[in-house]
Protein backbone atom coordinates (compact mmCIF):
# COMPACT_ATOMS: atom_id res chain seq x y z
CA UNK A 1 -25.75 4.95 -14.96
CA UNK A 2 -23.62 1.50 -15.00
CA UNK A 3 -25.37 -1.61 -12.80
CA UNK A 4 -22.62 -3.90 -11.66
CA UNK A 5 -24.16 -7.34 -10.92
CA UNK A 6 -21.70 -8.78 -8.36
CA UNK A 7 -22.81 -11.87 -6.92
CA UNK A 8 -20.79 -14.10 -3.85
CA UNK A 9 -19.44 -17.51 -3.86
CA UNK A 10 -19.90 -19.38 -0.54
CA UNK A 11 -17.13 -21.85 -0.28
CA UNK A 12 -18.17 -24.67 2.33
CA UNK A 13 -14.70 -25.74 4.52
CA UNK A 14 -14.67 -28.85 6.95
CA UNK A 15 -13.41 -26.74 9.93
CA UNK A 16 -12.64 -23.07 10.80
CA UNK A 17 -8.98 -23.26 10.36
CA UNK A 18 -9.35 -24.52 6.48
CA UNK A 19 -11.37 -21.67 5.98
CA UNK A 20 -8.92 -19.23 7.32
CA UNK A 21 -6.11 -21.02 5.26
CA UNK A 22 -8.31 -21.18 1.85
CA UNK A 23 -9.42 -17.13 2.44
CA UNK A 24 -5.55 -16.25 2.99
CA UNK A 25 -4.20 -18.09 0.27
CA UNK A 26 -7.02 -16.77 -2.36
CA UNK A 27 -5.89 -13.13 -0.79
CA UNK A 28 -2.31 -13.96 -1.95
CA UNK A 29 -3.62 -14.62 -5.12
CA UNK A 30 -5.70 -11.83 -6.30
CA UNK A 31 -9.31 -12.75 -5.14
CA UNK A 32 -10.66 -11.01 -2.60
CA UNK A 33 -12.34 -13.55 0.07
CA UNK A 34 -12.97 -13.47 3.71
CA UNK A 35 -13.99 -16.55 5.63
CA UNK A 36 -16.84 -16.49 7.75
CA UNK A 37 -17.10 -19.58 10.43
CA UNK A 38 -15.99 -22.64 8.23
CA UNK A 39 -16.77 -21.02 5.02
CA UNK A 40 -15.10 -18.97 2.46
CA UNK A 41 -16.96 -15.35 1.04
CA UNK A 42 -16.08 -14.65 -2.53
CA UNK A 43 -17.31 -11.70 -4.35
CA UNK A 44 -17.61 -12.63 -7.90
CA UNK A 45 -17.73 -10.16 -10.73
CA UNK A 46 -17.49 -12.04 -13.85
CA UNK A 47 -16.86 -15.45 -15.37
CA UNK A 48 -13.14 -15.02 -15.12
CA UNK A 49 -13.26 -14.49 -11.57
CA UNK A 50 -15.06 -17.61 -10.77
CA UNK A 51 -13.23 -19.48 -13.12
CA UNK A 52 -9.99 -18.12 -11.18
CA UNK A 53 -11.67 -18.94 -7.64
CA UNK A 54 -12.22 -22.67 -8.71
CA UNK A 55 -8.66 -23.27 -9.97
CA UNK A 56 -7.36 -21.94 -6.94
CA UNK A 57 -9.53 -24.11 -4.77
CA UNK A 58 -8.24 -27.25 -6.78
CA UNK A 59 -4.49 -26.22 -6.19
CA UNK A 60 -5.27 -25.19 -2.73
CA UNK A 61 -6.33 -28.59 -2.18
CA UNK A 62 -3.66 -30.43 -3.67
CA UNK A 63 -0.83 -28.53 -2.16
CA UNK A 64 -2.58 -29.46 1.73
CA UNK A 65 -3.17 -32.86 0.53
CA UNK A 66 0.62 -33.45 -0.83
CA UNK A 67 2.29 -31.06 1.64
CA UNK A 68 4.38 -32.51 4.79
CA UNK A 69 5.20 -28.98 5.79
CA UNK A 70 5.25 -28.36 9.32
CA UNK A 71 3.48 -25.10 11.84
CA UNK A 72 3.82 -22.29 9.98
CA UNK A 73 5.25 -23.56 6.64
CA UNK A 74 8.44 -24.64 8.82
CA UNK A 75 9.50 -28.19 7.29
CA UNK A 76 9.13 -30.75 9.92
CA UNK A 77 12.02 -33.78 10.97
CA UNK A 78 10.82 -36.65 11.90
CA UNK A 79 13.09 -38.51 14.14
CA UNK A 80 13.30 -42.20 13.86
């Protein structure tokens, strides 16, 4: 008999909606995650899977902190 040791990242979020986006966008990436309030819920099975988790969270961030896009990924025109 095999014992897994899985253990679960908490990933603290600002507000509810950041959690939502960070839990979708590590879904479309592999990890399973689920957010819960304004956090994230990562299982985490090995090293590699953390390690994964973290660079995720670092692009995740600098895509919403470079990214103009409008409601739904729909670009936005701004009219002057």
């Amino acid at each position: 008999m095999a014992i897994k040791n899985i253990s679960y990242h908490d990933i603290q979020t600002d507000h509810l909606d950041e959690a939502e986006s960070l839990a979708f966008y590590l879904n479309e990436h592999g990890v399973c995650a689920q957010a819960q309030g304004d956090a994230v819920q990562v299982p985490v099975p090995d090293r590699e899977t953390f390690d994964k988790i973290e660079l995720l969270k670092q692009t995740w961030q600098m895509f919403w902190e470079t990214s103009d896009s409008g409601l739904f990924g729909l670009p936005v025109y701004v009219k002057e």
